[in-house]
C-alpha atoms as a PDB file:
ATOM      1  CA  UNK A   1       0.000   0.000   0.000  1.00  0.00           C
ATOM      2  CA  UNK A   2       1.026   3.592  -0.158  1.00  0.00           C
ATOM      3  CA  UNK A   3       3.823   4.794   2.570  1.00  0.00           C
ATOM      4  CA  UNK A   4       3.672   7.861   4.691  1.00  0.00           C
ATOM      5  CA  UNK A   5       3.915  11.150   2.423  1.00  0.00           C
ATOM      6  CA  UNK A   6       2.813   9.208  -0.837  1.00  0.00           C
ATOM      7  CA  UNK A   7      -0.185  10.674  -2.933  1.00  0.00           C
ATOM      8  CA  UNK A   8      -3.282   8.689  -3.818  1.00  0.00           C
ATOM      9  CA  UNK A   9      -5.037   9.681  -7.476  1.00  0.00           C
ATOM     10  CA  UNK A  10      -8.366   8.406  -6.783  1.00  0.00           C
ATOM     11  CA  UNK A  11      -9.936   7.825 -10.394  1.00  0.00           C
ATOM     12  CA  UNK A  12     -12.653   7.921 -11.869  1.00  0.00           C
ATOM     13  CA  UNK A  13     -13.929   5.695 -14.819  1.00  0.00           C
ATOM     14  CA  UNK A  14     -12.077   6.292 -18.076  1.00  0.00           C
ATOM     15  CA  UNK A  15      -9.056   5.414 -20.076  1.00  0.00           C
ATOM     16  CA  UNK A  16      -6.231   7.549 -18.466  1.00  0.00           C
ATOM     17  CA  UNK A  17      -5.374   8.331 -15.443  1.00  0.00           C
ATOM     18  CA  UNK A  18      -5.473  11.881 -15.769  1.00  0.00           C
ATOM     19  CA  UNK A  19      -9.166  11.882 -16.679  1.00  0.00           C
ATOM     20  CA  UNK A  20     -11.196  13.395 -14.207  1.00  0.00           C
ATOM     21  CA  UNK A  21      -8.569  13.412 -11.716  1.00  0.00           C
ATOM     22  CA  UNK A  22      -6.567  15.418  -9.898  1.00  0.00           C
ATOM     23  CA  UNK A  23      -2.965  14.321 -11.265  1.00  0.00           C
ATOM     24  CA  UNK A  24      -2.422  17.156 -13.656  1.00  0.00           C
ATOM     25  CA  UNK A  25      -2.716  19.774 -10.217  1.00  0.00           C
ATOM     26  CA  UNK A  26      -0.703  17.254  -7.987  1.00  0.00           C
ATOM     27  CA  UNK A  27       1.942  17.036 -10.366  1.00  0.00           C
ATOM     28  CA  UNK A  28       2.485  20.815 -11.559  1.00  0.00           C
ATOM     29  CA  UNK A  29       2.152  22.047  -7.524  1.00  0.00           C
ATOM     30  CA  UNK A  30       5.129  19.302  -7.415  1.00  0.00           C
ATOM     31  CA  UNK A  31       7.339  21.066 -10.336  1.00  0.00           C
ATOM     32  CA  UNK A  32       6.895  17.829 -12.160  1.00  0.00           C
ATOM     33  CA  UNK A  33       8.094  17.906 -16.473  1.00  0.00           C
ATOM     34  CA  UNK A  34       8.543  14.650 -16.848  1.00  0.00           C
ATOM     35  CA  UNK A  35       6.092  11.350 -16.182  1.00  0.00           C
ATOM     36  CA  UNK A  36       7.508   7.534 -16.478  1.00  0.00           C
ATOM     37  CA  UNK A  37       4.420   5.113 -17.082  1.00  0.00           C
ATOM     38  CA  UNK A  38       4.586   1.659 -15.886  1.00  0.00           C
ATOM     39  CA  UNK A  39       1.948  -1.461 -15.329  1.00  0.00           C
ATOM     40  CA  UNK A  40      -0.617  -2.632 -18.050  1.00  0.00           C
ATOM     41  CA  UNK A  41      -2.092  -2.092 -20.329  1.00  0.00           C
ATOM     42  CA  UNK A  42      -0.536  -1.314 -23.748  1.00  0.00           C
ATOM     43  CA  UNK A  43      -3.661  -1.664 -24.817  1.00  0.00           C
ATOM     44  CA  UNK A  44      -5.435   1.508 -23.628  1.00  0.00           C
ATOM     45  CA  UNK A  45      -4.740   3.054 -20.180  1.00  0.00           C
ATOM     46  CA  UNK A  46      -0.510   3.080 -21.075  1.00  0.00           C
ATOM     47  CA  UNK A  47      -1.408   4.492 -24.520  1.00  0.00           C
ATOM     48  CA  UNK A  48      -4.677   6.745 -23.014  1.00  0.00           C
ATOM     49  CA  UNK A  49      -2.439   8.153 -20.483  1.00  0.00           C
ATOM     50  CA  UNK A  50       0.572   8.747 -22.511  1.00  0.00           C
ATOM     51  CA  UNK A  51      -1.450  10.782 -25.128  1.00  0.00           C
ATOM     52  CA  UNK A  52      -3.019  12.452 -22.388  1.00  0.00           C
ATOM     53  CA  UNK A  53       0.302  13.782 -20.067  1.00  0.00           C
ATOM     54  CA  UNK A  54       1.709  14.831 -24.011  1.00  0.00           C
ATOM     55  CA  UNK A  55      -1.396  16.747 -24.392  1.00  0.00           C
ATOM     56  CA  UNK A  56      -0.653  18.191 -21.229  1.00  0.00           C
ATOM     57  CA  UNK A  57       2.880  19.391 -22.018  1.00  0.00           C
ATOM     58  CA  UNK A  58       4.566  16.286 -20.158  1.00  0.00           C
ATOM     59  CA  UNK A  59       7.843  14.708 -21.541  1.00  0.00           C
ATOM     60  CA  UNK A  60       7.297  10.900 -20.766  1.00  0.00           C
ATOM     61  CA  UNK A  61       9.060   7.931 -20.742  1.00  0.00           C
ATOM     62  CA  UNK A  62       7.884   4.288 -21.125  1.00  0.00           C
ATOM     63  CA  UNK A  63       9.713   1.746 -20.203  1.00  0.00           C
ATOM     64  CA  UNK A  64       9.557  -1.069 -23.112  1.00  0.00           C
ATOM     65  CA  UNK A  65      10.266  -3.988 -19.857  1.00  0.00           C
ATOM     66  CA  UNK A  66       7.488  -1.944 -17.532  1.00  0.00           C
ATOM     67  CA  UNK A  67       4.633  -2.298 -19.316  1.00  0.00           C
ATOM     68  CA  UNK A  68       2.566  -5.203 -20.938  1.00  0.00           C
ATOM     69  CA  UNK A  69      -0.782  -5.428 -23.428  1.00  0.00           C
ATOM     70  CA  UNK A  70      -2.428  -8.576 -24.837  1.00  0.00           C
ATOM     71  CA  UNK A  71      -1.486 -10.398 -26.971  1.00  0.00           C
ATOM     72  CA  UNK A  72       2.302  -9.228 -26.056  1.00  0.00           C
ATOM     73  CA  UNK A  73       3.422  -9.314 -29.968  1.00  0.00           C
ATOM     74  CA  UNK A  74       0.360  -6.117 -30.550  1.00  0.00           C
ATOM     75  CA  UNK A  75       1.516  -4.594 -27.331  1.00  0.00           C
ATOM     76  CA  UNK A  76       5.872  -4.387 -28.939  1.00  0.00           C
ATOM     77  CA  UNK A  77       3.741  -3.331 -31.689  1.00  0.00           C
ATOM     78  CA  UNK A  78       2.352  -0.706 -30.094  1.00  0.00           C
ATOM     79  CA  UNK A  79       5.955   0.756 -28.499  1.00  0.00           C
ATOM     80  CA  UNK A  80       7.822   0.372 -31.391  1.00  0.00           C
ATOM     81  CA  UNK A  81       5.201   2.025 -33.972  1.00  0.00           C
ATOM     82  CA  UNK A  82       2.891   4.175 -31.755  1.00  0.00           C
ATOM     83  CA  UNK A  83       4.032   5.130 -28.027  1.00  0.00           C
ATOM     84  CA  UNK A  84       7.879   6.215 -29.914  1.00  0.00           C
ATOM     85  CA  UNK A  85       6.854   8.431 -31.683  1.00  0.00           C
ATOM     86  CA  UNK A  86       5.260  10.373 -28.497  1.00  0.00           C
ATOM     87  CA  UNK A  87       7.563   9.040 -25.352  1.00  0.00           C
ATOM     88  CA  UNK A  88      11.087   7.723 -24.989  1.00  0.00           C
ATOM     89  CA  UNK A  89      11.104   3.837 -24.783  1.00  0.00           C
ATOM     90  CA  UNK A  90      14.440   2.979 -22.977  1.00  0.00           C
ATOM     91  CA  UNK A  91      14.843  -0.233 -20.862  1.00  0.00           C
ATOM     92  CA  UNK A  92      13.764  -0.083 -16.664  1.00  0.00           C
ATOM     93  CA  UNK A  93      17.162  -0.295 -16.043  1.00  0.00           C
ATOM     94  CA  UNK A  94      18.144   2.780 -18.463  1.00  0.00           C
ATOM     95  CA  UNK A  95      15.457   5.258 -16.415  1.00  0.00           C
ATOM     96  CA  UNK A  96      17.041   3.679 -12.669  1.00  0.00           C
ATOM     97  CA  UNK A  97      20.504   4.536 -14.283  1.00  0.00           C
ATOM     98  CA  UNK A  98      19.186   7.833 -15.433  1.00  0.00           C
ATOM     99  CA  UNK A  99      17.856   8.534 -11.879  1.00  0.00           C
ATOM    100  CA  UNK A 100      20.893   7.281 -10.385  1.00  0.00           C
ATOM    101  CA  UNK A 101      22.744   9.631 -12.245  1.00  0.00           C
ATOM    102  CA  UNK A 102      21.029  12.625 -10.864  1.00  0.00           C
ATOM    103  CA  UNK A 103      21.515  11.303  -7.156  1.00  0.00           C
END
């Protein structure tokens, strides 16, 4: 579950999780540019949400090994031809060296 000092979105239906939420104020009142999207699914809320945080003037970064869709082949599919061209795709391990780096 969440620790002490973490922030819970609640959401609301739809298919990002900016949508009727209160992300977009949490993360400006935190001086946040950039947004790295992880969990499932490809399919729509990874997609939804990356379109979404672009539209909102968010760089963001999904990582190719953090996320999954169904069938897997549509969701590589989906990185390689769709989610590229608005996000950076590096590797989990790239973004924890890229954090690492600014430790």
């Amino acid at each position: 579950g969440p620790a002490e000092g973490d922030y819970v979105v609640a959401r609301h239906h739809g298919v990002s999780v900016f949508h009727d939420s209160e992300l977009d104020s949490i993360l400006r009142s935190l001086g946040v540019r950039t947004v790295v999207l992880l969990g499932v699914s490809v399919n729509i809320a990874v997609t939804g949400t990356t379109i979404e945080a672009v539209n909102r003037g968010y760089q963001v970064v999904v990582p190719h090994d953090g996320v999954t869709g169904v069938p897997r082949e549509y969701a590589d599919a989906v990185l390689e031809n769709t989610l590229r061209n608005l996000a950076t795709v590096p590797s989990c391990d790239e973004v924890i060296a890229a954090f690492a780096g600014r430790a």
